[in-house]
PDB file of N, CA and C in Angstrom:
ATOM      1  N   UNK A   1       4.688   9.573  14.068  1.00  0.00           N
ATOM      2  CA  UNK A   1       4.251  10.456  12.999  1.00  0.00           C
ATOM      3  C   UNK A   1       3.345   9.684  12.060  1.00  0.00           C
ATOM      4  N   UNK A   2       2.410  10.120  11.257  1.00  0.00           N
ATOM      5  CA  UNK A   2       1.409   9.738  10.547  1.00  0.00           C
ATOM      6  C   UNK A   2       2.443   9.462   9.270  1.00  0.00           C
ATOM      7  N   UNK A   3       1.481   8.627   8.447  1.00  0.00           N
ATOM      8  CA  UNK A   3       1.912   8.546   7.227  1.00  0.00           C
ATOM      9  C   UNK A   3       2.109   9.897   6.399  1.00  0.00           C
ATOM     10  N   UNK A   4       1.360  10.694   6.099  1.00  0.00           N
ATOM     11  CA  UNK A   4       1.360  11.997   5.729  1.00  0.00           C
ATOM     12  C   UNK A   4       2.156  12.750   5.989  1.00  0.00           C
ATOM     13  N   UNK A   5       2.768  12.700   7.379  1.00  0.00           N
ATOM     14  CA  UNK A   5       3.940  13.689   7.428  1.00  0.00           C
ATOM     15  C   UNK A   5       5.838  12.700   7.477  1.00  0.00           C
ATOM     16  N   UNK A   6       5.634  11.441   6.855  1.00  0.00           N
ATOM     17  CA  UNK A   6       6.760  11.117   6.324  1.00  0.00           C
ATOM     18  C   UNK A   6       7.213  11.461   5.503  1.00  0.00           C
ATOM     19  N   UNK A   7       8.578  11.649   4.917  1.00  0.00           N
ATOM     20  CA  UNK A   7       9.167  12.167   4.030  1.00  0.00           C
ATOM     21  C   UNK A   7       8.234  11.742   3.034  1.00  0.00           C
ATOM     22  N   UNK A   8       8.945  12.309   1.279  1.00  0.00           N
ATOM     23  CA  UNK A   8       8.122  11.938   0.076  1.00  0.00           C
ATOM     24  C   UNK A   8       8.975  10.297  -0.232  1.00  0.00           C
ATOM     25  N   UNK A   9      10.306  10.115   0.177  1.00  0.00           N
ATOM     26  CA  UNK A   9      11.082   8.742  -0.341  1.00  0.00           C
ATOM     27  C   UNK A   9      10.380   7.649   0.991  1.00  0.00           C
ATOM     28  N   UNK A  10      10.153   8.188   2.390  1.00  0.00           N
ATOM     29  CA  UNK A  10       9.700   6.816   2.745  1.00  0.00           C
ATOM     30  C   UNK A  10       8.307   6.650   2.460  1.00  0.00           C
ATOM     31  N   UNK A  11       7.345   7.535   2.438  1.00  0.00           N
ATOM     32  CA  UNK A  11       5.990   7.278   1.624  1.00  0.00           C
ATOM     33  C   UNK A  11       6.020   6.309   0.527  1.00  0.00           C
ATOM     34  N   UNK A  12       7.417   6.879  -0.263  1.00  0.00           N
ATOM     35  CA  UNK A  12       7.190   6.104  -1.798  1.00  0.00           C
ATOM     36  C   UNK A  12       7.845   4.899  -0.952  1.00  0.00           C
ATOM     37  N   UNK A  13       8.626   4.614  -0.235  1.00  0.00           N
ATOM     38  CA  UNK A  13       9.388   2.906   0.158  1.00  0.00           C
ATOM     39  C   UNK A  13       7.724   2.070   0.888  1.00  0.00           C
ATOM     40  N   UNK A  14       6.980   2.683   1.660  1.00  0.00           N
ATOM     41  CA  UNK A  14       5.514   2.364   2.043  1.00  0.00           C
ATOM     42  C   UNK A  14       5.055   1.718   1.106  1.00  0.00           C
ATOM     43  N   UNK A  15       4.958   2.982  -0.202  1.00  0.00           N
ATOM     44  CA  UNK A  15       3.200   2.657  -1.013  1.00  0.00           C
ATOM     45  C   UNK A  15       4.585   1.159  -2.172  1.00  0.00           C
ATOM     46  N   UNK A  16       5.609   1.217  -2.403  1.00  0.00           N
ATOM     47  CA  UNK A  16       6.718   0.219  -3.464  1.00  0.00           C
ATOM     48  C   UNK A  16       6.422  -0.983  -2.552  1.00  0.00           C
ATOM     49  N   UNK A  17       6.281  -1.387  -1.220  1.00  0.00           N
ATOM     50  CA  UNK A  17       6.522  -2.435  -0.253  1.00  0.00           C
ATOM     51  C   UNK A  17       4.892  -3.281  -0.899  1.00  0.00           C
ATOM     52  N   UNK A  18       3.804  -2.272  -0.321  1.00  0.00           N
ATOM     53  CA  UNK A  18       2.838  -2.863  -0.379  1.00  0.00           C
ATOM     54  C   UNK A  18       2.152  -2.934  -2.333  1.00  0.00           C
ATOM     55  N   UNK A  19       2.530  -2.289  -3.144  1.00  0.00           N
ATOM     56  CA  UNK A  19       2.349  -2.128  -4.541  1.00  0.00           C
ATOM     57  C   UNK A  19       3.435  -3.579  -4.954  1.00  0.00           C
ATOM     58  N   UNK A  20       4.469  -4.001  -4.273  1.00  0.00           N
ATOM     59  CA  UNK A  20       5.133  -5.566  -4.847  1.00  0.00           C
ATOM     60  C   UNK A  20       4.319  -6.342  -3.986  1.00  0.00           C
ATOM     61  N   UNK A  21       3.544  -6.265  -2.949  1.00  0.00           N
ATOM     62  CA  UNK A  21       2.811  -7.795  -1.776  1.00  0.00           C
ATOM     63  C   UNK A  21       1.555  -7.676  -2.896  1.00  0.00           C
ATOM     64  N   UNK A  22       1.034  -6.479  -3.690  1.00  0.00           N
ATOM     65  CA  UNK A  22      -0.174  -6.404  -4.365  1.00  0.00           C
ATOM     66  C   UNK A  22       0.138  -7.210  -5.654  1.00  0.00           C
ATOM     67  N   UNK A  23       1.338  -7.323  -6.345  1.00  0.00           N
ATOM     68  CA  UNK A  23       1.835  -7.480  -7.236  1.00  0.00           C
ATOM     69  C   UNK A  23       2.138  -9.335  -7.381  1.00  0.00           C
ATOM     70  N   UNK A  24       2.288  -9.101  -6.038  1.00  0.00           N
ATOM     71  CA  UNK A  24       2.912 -10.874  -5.877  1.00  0.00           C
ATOM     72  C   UNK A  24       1.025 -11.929  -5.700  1.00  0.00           C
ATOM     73  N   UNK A  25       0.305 -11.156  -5.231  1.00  0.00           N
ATOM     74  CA  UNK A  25      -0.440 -11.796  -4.851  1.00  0.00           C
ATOM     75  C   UNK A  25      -1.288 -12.189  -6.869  1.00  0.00           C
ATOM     76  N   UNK A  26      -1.182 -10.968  -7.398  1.00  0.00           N
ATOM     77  CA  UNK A  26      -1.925 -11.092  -8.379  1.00  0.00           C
ATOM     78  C   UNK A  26      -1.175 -12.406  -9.566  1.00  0.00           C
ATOM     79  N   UNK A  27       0.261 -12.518  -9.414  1.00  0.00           N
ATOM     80  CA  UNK A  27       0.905 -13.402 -10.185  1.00  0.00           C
ATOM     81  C   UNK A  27       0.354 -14.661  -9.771  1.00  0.00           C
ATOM     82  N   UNK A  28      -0.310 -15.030  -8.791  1.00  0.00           N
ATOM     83  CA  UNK A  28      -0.607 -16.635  -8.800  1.00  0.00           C
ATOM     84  C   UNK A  28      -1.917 -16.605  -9.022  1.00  0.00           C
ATOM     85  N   UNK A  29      -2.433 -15.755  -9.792  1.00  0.00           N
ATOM     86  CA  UNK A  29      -4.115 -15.639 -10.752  1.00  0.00           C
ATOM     87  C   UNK A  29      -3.194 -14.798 -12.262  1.00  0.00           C
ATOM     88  N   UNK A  30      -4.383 -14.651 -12.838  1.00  0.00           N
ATOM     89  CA  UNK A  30      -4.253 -13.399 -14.469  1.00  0.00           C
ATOM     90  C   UNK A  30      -5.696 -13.225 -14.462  1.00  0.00           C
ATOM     91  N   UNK A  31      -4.980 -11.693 -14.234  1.00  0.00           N
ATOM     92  CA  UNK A  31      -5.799 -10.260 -14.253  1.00  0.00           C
ATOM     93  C   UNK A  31      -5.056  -9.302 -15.007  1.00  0.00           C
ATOM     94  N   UNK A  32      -5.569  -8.666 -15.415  1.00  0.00           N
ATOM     95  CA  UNK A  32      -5.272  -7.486 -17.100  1.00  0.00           C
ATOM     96  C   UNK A  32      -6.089  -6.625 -16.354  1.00  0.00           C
ATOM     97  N   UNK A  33      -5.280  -5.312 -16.116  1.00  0.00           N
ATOM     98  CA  UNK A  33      -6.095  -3.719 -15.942  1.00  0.00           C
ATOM     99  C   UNK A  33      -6.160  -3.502 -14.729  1.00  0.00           C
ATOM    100  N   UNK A  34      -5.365  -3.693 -14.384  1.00  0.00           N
ATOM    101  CA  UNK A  34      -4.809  -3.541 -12.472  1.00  0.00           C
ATOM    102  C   UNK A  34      -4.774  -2.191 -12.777  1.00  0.00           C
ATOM    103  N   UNK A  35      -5.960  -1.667 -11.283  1.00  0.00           N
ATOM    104  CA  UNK A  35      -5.688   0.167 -11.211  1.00  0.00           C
ATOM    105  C   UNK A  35      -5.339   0.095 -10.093  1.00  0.00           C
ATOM    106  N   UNK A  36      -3.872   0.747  -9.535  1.00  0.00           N
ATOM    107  CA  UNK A  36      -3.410   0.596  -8.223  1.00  0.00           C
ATOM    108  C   UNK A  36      -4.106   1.706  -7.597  1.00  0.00           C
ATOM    109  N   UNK A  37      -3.977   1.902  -6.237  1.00  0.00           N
ATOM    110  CA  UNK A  37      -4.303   2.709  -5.431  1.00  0.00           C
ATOM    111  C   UNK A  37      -3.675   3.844  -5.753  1.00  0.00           C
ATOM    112  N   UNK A  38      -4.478   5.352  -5.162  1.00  0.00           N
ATOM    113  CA  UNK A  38      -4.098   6.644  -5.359  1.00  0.00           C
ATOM    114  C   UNK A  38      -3.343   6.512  -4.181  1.00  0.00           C
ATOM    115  N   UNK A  39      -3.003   7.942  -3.890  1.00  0.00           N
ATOM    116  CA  UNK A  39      -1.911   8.189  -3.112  1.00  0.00           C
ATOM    117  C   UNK A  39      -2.682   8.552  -1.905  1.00  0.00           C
ATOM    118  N   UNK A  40      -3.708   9.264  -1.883  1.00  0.00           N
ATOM    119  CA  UNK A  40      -4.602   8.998  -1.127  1.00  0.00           C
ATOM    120  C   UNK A  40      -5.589   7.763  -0.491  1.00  0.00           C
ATOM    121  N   UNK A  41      -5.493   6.864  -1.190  1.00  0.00           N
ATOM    122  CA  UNK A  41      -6.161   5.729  -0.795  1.00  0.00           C
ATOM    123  C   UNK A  41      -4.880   5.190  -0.329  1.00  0.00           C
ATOM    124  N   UNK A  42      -3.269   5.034  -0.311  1.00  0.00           N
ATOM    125  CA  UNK A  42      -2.695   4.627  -0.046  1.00  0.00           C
ATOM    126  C   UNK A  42      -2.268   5.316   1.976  1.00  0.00           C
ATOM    127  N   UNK A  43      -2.478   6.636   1.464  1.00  0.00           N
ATOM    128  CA  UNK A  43      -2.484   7.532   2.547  1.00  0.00           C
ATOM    129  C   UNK A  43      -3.401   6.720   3.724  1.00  0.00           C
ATOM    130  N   UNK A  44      -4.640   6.637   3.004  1.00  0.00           N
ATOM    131  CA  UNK A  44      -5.786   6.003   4.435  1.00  0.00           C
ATOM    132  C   UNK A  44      -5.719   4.739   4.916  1.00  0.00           C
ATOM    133  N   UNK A  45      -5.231   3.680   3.747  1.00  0.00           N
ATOM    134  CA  UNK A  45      -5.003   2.592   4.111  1.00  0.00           C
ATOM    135  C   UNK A  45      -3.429   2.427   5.533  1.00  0.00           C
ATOM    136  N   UNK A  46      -2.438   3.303   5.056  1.00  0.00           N
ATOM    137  CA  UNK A  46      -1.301   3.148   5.776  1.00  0.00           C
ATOM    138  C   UNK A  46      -1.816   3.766   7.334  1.00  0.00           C
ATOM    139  N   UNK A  47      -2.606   4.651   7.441  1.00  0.00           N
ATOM    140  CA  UNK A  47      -2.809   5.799   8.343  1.00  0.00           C
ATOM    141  C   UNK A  47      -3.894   4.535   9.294  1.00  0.00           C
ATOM    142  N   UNK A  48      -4.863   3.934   8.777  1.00  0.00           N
ATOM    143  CA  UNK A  48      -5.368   2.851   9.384  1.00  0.00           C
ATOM    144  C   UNK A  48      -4.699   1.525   9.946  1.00  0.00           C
ATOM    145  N   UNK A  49      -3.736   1.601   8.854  1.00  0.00           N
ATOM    146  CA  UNK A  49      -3.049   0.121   9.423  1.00  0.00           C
ATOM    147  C   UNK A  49      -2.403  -0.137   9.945  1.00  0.00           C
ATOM    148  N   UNK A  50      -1.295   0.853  10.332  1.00  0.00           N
ATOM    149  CA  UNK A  50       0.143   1.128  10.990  1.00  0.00           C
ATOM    150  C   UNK A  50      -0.320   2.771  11.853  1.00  0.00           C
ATOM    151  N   UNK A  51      -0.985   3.483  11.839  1.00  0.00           N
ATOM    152  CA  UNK A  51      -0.706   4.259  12.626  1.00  0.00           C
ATOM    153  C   UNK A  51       0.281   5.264  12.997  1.00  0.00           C
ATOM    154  N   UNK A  52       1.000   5.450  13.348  1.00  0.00           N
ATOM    155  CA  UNK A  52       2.855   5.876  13.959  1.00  0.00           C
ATOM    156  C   UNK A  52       3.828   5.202  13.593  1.00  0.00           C
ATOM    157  N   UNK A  53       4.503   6.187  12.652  1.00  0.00           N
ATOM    158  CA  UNK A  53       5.794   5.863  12.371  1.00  0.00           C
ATOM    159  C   UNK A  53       6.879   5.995  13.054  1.00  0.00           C
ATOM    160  N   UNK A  54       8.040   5.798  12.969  1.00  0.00           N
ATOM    161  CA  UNK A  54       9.309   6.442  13.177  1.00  0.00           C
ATOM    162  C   UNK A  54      10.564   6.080  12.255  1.00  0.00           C
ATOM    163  N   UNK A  55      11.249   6.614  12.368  1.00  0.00           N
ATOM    164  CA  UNK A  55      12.358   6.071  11.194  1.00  0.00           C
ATOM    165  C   UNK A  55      13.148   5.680  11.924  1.00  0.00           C
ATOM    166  N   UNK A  56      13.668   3.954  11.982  1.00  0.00           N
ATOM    167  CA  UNK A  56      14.502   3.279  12.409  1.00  0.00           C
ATOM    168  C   UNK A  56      15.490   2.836  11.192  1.00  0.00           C
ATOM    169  N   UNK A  57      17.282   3.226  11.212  1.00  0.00           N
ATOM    170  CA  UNK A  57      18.240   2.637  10.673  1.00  0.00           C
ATOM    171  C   UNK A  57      17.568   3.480   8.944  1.00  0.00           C
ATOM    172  N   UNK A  58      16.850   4.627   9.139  1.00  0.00           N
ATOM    173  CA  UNK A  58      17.088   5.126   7.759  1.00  0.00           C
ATOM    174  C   UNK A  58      15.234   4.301   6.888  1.00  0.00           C
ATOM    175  N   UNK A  59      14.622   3.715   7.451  1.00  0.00           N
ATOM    176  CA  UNK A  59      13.369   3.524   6.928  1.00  0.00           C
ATOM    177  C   UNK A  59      12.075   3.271   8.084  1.00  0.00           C
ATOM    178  N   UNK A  60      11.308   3.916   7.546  1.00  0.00           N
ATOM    179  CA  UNK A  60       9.560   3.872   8.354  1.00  0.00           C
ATOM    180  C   UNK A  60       9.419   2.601   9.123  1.00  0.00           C
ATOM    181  N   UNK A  61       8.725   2.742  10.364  1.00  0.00           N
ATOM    182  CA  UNK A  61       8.739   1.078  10.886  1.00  0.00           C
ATOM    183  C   UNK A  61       7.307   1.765  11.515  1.00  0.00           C
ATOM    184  N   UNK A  62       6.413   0.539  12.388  1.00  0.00           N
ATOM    185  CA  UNK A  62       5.426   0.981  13.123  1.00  0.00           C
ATOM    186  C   UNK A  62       5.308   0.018  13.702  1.00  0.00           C
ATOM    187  N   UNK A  63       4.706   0.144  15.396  1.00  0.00           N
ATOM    188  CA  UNK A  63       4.572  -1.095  16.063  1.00  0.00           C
ATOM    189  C   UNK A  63       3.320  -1.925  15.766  1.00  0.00           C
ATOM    190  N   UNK A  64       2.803  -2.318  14.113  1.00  0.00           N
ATOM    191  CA  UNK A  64       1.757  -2.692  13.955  1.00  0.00           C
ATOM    192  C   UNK A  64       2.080  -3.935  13.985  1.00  0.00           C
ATOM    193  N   UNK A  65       0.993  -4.787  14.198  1.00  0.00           N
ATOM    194  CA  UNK A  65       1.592  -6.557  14.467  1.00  0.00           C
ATOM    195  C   UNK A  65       0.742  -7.095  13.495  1.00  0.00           C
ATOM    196  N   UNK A  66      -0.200  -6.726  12.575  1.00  0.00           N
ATOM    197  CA  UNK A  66      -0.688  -7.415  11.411  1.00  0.00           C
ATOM    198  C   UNK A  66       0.039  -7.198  10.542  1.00  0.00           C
ATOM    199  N   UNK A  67      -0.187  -8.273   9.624  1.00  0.00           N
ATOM    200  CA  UNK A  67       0.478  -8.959   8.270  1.00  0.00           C
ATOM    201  C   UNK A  67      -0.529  -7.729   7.367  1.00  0.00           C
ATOM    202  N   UNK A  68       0.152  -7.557   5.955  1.00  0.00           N
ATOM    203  CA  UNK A  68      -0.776  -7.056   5.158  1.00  0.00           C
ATOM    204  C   UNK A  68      -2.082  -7.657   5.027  1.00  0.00           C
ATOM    205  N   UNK A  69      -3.231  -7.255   4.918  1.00  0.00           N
ATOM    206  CA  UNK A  69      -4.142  -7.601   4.158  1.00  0.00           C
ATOM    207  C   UNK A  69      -5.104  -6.623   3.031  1.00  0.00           C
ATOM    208  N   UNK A  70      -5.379  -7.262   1.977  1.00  0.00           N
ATOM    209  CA  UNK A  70      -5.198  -6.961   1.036  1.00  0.00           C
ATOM    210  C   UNK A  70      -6.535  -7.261   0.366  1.00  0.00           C
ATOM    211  N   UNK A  71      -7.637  -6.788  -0.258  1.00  0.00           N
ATOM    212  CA  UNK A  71      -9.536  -7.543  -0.187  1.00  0.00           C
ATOM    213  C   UNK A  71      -9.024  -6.668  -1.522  1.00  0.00           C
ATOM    214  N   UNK A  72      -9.000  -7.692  -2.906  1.00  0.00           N
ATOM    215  CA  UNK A  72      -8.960  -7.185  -4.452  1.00  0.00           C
ATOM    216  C   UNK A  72     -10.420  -6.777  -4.658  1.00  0.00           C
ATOM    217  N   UNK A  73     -11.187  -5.999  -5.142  1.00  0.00           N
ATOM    218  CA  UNK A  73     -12.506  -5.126  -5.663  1.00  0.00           C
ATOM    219  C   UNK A  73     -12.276  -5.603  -7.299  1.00  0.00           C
ATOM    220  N   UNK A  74     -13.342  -6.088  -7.663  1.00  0.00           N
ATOM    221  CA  UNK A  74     -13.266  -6.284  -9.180  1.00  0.00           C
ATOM    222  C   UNK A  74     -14.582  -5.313  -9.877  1.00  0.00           C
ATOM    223  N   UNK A  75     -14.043  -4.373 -10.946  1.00  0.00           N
ATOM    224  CA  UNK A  75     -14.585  -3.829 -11.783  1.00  0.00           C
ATOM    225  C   UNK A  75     -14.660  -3.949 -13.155  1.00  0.00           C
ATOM    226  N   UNK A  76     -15.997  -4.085 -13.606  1.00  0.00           N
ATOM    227  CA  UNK A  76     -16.407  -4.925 -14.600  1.00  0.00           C
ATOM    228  C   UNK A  76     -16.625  -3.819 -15.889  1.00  0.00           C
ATOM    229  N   UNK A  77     -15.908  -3.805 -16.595  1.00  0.00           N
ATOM    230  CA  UNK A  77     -16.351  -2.547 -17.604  1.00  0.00           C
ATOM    231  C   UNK A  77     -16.655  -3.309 -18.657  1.00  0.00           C
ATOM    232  N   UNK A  78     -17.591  -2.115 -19.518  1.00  0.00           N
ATOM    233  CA  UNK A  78     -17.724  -2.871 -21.268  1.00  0.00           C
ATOM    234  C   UNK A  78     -17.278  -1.884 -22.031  1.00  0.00           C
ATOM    235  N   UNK A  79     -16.224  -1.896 -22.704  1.00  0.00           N
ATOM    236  CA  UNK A  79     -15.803  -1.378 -23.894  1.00  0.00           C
ATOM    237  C   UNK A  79     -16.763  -1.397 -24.908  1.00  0.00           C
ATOM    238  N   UNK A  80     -16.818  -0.136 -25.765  1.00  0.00           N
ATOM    239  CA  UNK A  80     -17.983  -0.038 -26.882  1.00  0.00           C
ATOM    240  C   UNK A  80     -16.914   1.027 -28.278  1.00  0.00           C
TER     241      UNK A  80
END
């Protein structure tokens, strides 16, 4: 099954897994104004990366064999 048609709690255990690997990576820098991903960008990223789910022992698994990866985008604003 796609990401999209997983429940709404393993979606949210998905987007909590990869929102703490996003979280961990940023603690060994400082950055102020982290905009996490929509639910949709979370949607395309999971749907690309893993593919097919199934629920094993009560949570989402997929036979994907890559590690997260994770390319931070920096946006530069000026406050006025």
């Amino acid at each position: 099954m796609r990401f999209e048609e997983l429940s709404k709690e393993h979606q949210d255990f998905l987007m909590y897994c990869l929102s703490d690997y996003i979280k961990s990576k940023i603690r060994r820098g400082s950055m102020d104004g982290i905009i996490f991903p929509s639910y949709d960008e979370y949607k395309d990223f999971f749907n690309e990366f893993d593919e097919d789910y199934e629920i094993v022992d009560g949570l989402p698994e997929s036979e994907a064999a890559n590690p997260f990866s994770v390319k931070f985008r920096v946006v530069l604003e000026v406050d006025k």
